[in-house]
N, C-alpha and C. Protein backbone atom coordinates (compact mmCIF):
# COMPACT_ATOMS: atom_id res chain seq x y z
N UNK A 1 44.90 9.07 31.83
CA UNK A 1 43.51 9.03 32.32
C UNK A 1 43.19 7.62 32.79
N UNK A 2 42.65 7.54 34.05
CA UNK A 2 42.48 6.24 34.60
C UNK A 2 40.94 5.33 33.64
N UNK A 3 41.02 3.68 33.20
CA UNK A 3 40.10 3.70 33.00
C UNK A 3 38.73 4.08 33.47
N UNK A 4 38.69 3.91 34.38
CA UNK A 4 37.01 4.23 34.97
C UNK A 4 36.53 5.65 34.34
N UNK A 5 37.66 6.38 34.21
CA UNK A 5 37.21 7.96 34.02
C UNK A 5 37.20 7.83 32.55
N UNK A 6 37.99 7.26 31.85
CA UNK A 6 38.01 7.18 30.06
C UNK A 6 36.93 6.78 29.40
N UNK A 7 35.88 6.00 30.28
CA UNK A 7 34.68 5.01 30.01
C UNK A 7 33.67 6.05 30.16
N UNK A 8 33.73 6.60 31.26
CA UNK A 8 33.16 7.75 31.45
C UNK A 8 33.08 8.67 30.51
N UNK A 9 34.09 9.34 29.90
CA UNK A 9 34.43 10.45 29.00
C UNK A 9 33.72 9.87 27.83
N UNK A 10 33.89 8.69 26.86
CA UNK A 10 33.67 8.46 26.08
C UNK A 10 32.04 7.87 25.90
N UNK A 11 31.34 7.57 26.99
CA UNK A 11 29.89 7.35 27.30
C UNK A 11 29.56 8.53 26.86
N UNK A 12 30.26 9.95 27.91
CA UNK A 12 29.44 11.35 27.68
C UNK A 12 29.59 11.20 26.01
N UNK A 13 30.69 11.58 25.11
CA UNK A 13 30.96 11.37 24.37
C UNK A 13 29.43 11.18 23.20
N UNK A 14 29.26 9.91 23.07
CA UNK A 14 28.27 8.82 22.49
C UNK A 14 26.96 9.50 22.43
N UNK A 15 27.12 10.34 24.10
CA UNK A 15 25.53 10.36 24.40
C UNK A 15 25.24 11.62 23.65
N UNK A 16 26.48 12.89 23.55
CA UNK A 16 26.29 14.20 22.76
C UNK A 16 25.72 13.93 21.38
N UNK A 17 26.85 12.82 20.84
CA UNK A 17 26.13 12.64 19.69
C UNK A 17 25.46 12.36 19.15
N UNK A 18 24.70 11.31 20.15
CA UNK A 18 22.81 10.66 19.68
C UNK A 18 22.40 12.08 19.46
N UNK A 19 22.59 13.13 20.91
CA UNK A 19 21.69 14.01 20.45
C UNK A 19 21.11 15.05 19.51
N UNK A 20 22.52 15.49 18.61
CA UNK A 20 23.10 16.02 17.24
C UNK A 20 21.84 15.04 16.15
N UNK A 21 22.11 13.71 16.20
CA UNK A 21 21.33 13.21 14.63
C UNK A 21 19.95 13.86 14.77
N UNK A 22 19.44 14.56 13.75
CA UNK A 22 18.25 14.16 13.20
C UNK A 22 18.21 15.93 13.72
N UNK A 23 18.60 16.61 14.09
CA UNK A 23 18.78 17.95 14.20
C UNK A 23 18.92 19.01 12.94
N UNK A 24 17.62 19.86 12.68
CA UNK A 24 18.03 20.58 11.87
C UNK A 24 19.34 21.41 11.51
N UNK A 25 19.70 22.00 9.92
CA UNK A 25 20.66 22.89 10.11
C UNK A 25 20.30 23.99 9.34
N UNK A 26 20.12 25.21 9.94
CA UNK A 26 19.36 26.04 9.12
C UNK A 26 20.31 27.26 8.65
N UNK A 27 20.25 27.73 7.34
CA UNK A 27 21.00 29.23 6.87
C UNK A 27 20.27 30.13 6.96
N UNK A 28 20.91 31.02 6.69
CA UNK A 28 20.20 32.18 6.87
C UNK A 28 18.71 32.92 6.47
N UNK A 29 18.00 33.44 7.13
CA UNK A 29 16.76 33.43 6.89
C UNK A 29 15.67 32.47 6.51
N UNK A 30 16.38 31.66 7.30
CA UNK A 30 15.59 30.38 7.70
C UNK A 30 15.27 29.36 6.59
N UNK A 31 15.95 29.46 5.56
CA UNK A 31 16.03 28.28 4.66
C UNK A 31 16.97 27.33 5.27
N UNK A 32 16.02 26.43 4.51
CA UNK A 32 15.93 24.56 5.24
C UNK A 32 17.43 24.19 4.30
N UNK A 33 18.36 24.04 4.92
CA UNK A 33 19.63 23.18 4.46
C UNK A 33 19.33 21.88 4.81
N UNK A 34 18.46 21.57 5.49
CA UNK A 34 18.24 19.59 5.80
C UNK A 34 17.05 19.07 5.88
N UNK A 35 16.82 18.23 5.79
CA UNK A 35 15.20 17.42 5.82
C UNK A 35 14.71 16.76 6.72
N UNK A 36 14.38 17.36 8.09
CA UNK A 36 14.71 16.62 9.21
C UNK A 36 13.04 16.13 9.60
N UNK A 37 12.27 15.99 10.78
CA UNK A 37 10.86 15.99 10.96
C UNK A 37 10.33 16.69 11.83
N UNK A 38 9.46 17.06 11.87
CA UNK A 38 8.48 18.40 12.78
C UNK A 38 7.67 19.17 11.83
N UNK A 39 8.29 20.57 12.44
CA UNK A 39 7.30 21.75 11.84
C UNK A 39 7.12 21.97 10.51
N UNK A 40 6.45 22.70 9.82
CA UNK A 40 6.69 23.11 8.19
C UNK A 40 7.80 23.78 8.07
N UNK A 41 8.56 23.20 7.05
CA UNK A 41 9.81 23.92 7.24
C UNK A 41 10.92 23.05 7.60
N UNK A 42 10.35 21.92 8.68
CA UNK A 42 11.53 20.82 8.78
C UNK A 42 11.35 19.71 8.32
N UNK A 43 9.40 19.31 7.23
CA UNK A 43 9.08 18.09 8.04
C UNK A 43 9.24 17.02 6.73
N UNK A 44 9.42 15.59 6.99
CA UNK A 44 9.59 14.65 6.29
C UNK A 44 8.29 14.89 5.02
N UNK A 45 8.82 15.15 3.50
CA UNK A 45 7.54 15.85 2.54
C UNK A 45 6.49 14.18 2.76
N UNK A 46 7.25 12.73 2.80
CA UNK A 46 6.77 11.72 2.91
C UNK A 46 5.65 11.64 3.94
N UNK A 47 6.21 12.19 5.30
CA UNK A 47 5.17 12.07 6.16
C UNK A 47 3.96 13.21 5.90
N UNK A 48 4.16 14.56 5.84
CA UNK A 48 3.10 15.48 5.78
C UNK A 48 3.37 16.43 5.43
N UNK A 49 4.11 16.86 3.96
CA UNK A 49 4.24 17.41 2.89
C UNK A 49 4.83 18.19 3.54
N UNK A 50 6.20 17.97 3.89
CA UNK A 50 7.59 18.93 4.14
C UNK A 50 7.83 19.94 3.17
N UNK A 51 7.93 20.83 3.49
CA UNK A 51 8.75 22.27 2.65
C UNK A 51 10.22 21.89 2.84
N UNK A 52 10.33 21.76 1.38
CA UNK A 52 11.57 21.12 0.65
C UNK A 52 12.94 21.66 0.93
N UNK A 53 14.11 20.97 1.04
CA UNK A 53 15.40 21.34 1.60
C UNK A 53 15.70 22.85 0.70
N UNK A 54 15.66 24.00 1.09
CA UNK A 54 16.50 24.90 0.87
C UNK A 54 15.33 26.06 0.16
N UNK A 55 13.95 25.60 0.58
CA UNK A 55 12.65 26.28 0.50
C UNK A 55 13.02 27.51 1.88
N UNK A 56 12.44 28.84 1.24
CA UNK A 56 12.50 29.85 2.02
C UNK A 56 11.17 30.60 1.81
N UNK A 57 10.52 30.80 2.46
CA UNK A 57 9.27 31.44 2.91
C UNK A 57 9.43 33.12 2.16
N UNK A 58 8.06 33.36 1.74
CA UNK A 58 8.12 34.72 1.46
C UNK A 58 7.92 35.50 2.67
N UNK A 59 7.21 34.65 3.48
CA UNK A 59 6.69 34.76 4.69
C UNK A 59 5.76 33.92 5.73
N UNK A 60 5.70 34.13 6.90
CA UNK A 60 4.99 33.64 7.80
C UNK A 60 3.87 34.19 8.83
N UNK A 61 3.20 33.66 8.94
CA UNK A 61 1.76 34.76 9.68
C UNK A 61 1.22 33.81 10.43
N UNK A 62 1.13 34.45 11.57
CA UNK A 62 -0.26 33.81 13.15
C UNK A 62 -1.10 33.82 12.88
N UNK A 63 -1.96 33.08 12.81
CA UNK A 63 -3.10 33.72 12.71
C UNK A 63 -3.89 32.94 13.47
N UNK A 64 -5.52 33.57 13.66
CA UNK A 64 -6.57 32.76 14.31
C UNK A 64 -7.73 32.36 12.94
N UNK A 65 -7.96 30.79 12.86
CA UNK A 65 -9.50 30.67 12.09
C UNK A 65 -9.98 31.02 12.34
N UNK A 66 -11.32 32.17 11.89
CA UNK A 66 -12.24 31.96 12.63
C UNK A 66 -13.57 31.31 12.19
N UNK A 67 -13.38 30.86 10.68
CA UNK A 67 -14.28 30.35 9.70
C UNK A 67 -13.65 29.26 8.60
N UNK A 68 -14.16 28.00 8.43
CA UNK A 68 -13.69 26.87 7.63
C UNK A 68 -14.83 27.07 6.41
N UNK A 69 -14.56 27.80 5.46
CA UNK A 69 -15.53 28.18 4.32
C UNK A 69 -15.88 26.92 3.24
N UNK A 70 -14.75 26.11 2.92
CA UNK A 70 -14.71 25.18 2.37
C UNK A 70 -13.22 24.35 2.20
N UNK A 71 -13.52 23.49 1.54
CA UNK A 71 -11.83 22.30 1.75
C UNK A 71 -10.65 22.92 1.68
N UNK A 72 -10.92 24.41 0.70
CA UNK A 72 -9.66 24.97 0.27
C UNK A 72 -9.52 26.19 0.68
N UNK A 73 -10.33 26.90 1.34
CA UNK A 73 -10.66 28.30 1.86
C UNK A 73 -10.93 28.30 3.12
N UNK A 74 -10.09 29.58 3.72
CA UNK A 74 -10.89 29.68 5.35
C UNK A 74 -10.70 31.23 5.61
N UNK A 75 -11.64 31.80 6.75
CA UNK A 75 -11.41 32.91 7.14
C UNK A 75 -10.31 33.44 8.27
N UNK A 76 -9.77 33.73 8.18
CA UNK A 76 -9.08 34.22 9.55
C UNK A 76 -8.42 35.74 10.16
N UNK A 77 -8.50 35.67 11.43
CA UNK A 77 -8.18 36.73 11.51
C UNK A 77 -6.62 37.09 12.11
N UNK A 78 -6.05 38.55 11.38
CA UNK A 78 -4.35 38.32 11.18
C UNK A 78 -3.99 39.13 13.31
N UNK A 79 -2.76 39.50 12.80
CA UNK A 79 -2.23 39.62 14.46
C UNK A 79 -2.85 41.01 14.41
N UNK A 80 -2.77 41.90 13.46
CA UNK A 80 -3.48 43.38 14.03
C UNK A 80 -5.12 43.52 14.25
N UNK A 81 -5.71 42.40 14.36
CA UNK A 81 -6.86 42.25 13.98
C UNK A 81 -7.75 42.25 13.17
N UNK A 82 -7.25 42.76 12.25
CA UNK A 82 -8.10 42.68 10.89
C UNK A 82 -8.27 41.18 10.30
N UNK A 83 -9.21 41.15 9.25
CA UNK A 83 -9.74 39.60 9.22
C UNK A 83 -9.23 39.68 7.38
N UNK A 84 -9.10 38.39 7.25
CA UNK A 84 -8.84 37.99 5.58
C UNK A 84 -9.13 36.65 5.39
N UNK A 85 -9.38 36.51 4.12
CA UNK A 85 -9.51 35.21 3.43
C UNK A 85 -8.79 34.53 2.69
N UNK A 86 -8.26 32.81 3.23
CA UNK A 86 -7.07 32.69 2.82
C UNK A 86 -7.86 31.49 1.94
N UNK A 87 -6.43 31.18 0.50
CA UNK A 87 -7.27 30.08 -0.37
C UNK A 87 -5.83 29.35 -0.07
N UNK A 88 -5.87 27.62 0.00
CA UNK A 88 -4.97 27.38 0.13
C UNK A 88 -4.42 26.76 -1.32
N UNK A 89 -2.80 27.27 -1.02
CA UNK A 89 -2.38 27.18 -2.43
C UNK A 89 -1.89 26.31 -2.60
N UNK A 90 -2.05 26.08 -3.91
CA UNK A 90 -1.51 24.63 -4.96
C UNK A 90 -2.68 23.50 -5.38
N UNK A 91 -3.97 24.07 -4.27
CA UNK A 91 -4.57 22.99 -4.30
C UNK A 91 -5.99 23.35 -4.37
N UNK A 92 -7.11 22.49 -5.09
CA UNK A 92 -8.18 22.29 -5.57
C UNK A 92 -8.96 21.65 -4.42
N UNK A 93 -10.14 21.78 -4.24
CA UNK A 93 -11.11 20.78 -3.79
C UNK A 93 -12.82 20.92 -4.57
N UNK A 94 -13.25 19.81 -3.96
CA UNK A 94 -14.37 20.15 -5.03
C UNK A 94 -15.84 21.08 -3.97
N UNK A 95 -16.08 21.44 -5.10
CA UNK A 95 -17.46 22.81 -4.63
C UNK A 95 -18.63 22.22 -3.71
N UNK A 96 -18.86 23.01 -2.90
CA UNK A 96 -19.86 22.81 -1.88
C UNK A 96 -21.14 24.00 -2.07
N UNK A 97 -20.47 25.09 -2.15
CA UNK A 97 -21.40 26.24 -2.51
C UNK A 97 -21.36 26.59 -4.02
N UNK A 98 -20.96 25.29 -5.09
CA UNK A 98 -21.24 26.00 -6.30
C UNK A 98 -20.97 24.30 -7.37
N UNK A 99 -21.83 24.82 -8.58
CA UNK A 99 -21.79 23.81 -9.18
C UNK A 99 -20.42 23.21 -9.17
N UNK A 100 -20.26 21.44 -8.80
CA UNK A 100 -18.91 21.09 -9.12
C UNK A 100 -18.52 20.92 -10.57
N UNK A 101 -17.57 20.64 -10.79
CA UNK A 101 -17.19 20.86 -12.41
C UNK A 101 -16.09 19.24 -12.33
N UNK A 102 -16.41 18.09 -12.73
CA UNK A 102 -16.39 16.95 -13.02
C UNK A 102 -14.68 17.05 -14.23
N UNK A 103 -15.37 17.62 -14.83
CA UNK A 103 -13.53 17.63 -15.66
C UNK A 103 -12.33 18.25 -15.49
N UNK A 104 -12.72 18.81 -13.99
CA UNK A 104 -11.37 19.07 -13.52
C UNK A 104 -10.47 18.24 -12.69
N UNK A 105 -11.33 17.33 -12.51
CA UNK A 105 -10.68 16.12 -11.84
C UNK A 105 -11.06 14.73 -12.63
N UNK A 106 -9.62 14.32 -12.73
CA UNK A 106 -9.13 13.71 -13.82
C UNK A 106 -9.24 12.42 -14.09
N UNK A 107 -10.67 11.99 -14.98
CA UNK A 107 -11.37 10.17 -14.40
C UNK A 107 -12.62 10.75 -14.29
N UNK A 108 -12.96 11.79 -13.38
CA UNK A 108 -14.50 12.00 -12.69
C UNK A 108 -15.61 12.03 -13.85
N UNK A 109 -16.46 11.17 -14.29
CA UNK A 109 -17.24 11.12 -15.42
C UNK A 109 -18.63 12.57 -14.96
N UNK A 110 -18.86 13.42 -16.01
CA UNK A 110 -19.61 14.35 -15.87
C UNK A 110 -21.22 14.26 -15.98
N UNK A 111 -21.32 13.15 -15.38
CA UNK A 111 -22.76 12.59 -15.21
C UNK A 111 -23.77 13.04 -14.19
N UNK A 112 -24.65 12.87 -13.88
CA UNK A 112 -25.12 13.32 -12.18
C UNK A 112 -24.37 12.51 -11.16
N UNK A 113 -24.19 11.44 -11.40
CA UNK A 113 -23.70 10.21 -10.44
C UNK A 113 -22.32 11.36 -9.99
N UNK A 114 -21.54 11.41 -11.25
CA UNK A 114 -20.08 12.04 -10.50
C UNK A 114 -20.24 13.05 -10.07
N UNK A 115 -21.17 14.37 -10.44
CA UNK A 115 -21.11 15.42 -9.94
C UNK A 115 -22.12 15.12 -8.66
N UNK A 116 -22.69 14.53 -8.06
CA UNK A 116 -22.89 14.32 -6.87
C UNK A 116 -21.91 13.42 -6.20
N UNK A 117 -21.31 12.70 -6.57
CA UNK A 117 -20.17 12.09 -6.09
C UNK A 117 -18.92 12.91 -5.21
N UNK A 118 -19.04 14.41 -6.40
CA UNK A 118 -18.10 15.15 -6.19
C UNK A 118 -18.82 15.92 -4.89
N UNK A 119 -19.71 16.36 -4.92
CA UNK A 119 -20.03 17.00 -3.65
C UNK A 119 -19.89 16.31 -2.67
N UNK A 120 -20.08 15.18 -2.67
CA UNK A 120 -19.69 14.81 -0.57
C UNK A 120 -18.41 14.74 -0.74
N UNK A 121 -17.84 14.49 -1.90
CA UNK A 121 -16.57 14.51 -1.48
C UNK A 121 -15.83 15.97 -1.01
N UNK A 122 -16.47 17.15 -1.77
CA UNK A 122 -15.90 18.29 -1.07
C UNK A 122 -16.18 18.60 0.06
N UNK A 123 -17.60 17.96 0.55
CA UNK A 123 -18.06 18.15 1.62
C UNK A 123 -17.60 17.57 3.12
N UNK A 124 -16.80 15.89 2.77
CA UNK A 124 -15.39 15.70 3.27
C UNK A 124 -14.39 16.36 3.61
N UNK A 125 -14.02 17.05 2.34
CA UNK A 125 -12.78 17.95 2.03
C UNK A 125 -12.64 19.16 3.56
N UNK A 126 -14.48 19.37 3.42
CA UNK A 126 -14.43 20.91 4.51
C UNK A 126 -14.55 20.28 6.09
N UNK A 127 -15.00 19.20 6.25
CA UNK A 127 -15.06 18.71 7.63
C UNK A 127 -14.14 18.31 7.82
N UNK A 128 -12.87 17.62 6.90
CA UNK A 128 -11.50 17.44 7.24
C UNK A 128 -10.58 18.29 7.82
N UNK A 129 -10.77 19.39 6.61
CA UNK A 129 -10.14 21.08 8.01
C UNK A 129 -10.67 21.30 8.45
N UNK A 130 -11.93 21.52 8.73
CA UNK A 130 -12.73 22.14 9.26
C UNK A 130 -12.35 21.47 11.41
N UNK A 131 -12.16 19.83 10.90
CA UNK A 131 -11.95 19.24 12.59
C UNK A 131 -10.76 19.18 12.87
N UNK A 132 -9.75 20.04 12.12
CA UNK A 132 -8.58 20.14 12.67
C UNK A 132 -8.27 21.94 12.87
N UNK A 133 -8.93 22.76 12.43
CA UNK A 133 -8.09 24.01 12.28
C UNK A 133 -9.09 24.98 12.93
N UNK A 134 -10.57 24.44 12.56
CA UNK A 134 -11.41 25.27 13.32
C UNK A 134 -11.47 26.07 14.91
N UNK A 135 -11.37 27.45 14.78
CA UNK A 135 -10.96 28.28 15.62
C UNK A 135 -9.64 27.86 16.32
N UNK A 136 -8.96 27.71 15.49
CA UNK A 136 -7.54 27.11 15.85
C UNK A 136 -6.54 28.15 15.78
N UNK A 137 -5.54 28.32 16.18
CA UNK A 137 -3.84 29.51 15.83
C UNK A 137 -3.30 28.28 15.08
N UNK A 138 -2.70 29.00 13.56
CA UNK A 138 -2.42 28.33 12.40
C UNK A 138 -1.09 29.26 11.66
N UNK A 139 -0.24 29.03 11.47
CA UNK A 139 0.95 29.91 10.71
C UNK A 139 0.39 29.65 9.23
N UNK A 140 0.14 30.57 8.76
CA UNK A 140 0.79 30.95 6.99
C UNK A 140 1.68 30.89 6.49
N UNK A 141 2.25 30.27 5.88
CA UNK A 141 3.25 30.02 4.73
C UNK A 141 3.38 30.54 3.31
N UNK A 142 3.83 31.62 2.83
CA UNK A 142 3.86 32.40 2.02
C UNK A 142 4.69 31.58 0.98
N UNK A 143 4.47 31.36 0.00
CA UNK A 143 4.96 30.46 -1.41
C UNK A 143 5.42 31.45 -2.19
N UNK A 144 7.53 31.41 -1.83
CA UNK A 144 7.94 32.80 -3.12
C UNK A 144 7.86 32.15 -4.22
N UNK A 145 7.27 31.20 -4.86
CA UNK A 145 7.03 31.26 -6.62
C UNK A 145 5.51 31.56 -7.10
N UNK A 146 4.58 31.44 -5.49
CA UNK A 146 3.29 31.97 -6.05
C UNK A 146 3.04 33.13 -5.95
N UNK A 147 2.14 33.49 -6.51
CA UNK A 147 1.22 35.21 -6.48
C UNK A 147 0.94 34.92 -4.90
N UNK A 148 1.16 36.48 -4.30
CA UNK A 148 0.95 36.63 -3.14
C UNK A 148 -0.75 36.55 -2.52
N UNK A 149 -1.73 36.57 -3.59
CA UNK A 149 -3.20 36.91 -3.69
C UNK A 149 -3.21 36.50 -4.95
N UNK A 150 -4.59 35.81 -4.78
CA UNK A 150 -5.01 34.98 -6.12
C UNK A 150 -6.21 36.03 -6.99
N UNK A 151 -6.95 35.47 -7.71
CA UNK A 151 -7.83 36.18 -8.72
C UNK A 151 -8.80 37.07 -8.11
N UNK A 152 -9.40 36.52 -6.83
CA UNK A 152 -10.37 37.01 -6.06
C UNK A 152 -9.69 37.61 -5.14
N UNK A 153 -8.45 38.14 -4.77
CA UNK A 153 -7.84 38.96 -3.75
C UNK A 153 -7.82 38.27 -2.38
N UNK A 154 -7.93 36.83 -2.70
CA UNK A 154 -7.36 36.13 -1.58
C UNK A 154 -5.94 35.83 -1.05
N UNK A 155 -5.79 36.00 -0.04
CA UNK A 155 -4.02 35.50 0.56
C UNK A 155 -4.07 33.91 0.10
N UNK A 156 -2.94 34.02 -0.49
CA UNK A 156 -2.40 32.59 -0.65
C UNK A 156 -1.29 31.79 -0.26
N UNK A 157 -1.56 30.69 0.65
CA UNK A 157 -0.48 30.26 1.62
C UNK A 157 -1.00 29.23 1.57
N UNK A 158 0.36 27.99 2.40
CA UNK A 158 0.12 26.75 2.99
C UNK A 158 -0.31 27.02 4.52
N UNK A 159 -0.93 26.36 4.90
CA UNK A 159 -1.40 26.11 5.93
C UNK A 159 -0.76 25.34 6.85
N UNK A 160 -0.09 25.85 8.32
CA UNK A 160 0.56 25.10 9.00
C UNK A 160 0.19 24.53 10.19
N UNK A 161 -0.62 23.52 10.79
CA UNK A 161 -0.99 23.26 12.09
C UNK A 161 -0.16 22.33 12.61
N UNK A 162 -0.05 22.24 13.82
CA UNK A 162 0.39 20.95 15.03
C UNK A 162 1.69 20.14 14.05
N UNK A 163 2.43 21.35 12.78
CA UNK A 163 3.89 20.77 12.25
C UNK A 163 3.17 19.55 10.99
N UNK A 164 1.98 19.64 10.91
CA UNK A 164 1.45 20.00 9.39
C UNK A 164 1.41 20.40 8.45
N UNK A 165 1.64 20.43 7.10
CA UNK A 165 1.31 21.43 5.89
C UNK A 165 0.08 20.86 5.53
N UNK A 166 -1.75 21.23 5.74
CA UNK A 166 -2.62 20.60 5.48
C UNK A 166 -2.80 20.94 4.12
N UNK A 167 -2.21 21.74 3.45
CA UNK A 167 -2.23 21.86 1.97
C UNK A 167 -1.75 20.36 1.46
N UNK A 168 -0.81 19.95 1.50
CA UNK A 168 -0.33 19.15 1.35
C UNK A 168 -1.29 17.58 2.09
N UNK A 169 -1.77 17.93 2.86
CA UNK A 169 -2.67 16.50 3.80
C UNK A 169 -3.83 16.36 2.97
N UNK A 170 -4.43 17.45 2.83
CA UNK A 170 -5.36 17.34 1.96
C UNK A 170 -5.13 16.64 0.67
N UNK A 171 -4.20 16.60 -0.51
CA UNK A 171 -4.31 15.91 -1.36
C UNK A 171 -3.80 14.35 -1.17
N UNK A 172 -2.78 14.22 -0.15
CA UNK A 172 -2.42 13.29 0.05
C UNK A 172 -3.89 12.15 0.70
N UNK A 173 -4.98 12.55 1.46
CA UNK A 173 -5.88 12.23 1.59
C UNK A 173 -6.95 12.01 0.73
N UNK A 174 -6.57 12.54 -0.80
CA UNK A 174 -7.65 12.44 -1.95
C UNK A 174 -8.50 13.39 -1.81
N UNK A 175 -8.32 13.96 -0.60
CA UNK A 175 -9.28 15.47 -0.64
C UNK A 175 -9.30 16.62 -1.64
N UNK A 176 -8.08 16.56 -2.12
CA UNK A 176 -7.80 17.56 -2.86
C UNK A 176 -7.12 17.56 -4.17
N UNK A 177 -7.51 18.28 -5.35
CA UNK A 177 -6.27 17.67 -6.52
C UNK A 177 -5.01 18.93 -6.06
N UNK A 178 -3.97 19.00 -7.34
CA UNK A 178 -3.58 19.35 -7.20
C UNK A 178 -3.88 20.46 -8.42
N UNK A 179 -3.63 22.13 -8.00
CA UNK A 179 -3.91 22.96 -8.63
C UNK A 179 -2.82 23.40 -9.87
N UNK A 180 -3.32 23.35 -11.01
CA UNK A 180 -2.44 23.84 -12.14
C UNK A 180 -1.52 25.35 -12.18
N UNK A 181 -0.71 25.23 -11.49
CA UNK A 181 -0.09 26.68 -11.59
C UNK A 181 1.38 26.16 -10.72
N UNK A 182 2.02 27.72 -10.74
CA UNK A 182 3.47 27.51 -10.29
C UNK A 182 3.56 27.63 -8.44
N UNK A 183 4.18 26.47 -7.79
CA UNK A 183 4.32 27.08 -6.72
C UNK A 183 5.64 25.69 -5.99
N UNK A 184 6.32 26.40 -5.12
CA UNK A 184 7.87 25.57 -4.85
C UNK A 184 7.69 24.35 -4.22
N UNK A 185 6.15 23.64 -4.01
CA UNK A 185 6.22 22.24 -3.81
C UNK A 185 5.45 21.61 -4.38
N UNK A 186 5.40 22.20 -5.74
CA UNK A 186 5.15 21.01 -7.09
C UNK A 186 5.38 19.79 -6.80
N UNK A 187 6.03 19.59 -7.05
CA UNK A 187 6.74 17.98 -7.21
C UNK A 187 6.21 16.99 -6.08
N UNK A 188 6.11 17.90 -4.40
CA UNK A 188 6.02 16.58 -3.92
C UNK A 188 4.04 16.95 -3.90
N UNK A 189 3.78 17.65 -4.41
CA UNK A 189 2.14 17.80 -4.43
C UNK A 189 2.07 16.84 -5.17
N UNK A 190 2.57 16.75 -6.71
CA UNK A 190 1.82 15.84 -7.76
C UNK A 190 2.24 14.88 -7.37
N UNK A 191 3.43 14.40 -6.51
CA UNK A 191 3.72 12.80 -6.02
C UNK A 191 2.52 11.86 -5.09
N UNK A 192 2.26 13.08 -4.59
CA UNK A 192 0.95 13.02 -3.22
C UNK A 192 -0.09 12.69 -3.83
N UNK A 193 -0.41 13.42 -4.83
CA UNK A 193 -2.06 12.99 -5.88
C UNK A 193 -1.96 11.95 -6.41
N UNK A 194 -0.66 11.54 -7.52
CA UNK A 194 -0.53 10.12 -8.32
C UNK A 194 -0.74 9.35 -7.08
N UNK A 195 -0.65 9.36 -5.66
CA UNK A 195 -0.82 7.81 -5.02
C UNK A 195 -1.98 7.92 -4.33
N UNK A 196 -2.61 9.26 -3.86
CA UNK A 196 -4.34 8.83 -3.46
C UNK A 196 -4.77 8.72 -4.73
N UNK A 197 -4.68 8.88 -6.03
CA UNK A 197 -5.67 8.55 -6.99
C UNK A 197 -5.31 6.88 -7.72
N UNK A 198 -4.25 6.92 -7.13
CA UNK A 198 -3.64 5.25 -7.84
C UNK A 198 -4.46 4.30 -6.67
N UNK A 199 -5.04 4.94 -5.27
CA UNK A 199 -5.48 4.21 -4.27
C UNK A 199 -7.05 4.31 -4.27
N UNK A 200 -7.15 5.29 -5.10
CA UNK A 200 -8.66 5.87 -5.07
C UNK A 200 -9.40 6.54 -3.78
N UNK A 201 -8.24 6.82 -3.11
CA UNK A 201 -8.66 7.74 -1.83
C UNK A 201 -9.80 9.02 -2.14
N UNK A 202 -10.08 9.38 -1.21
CA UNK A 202 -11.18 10.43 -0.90
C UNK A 202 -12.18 10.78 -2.29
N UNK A 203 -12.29 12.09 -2.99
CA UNK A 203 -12.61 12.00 -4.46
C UNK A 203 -12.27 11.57 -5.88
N UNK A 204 -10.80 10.46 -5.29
CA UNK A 204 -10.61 9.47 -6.46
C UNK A 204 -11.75 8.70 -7.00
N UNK A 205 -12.62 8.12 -5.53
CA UNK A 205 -13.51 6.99 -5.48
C UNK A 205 -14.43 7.53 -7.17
N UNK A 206 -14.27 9.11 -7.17
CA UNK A 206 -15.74 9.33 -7.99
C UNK A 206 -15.33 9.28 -9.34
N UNK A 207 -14.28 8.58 -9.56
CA UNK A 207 -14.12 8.34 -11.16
C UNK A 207 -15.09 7.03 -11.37
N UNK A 208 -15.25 6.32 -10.81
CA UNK A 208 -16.35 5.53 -10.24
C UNK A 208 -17.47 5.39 -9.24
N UNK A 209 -18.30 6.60 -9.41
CA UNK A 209 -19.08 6.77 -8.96
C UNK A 209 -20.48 5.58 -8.27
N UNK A 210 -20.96 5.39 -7.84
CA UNK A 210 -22.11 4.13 -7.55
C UNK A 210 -23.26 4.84 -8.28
């Protein structure tokens, strides 16, 4: 092979393989064998609470918002048209339409100061999704270690926008704690809370209320 053409070959070469790094590799039925960045499902848990290497969906759903009810709840409607109410799972925010409850978040003194503290902060919580998802197309993320429907016969899923898990944004923002129960991204949820509350982000602030 003459040089000019070997330089050639081995440029192409170089250039295939830039394009390979950072490329998912997925098995079957779409569990994550790698930790790459993008969608739910591929994305760095560091950047915006990635569904964890070798996490497999119970399922996935289109859907349209058509209602931001509060930080942790929204309405939407599914692909056959029918409408449901989804709670998002793993995670807490504080009450807008109902007394907040101060000792569920952990520091928040149960005074008036904190329990009004706690309301703008949920009230945060709902304008935070509310300016990203509202009347938006959003995938569902079905959690196989959680209940498919919670106490009140709500669907329970992560929430996926623009390669988001806002389940996950939300606490990482202090918007949200993290909810006591079983579901397959434990770990990087409670990693997400220990550092907005070590920062005093969003409703951290109200363990110190003014």
């Amino acid at each position: 092979m003459d040089p000019p053409v070997r330089l050639l070959f081995l440029a192409a070469l170089i250039a295939l393989a830039g394009c390979t790094i950072g490329v998912s590799e997925r098995g079957g039925g779409g569990a994550v064998t790698a930790t790459p960045t993008g969608t739910v499902g591929d994305t760095d848990e560091t950047q915006t609470g990635a569904l964890s290497p070798g996490f497999e969906p119970a399922d996935r759903i289109e859907v349209r918002v058509l209602d931001v009810v509060d930080g942790d709840t929204v309405d939407v409607r599914l692909p056959d048209g029918s409408e449901d109410t989804v709670r998002l799972v793993g995670i807490d925010t504080p009450e807008v339409h109902a007394e907040t409850a101060p000792l569920e978040y952990e520091g928040v003194p149960g005074t008036s100061a904190g329990r009004a503290c706690l309301r703008s902060a949920g009230e945060d919580a709902s304008a935070f999704l509310d300016s990203r998802i509202d009347g938006e197309q959003v995938t569902l993320v079905v959690d196989p270690n959680a209940d498919r429907r919670g106490g009140y016969g709500r669907l329970l899923a992560y929430v996926s926008h623009d390669g988001q898990n806002l389940n996950w944004a939300l606490v990482a923002a202090g918007h949200a704690r993290v909810y006591d129960t079983d579901f397959a991204l434990r770990d990087a949820f409670d990693s997400a809370e220990v550092a907005a509350r070590g920062a005093g982000r969003g409703l951290w602030r109200c363990r110190n209320p003014d």
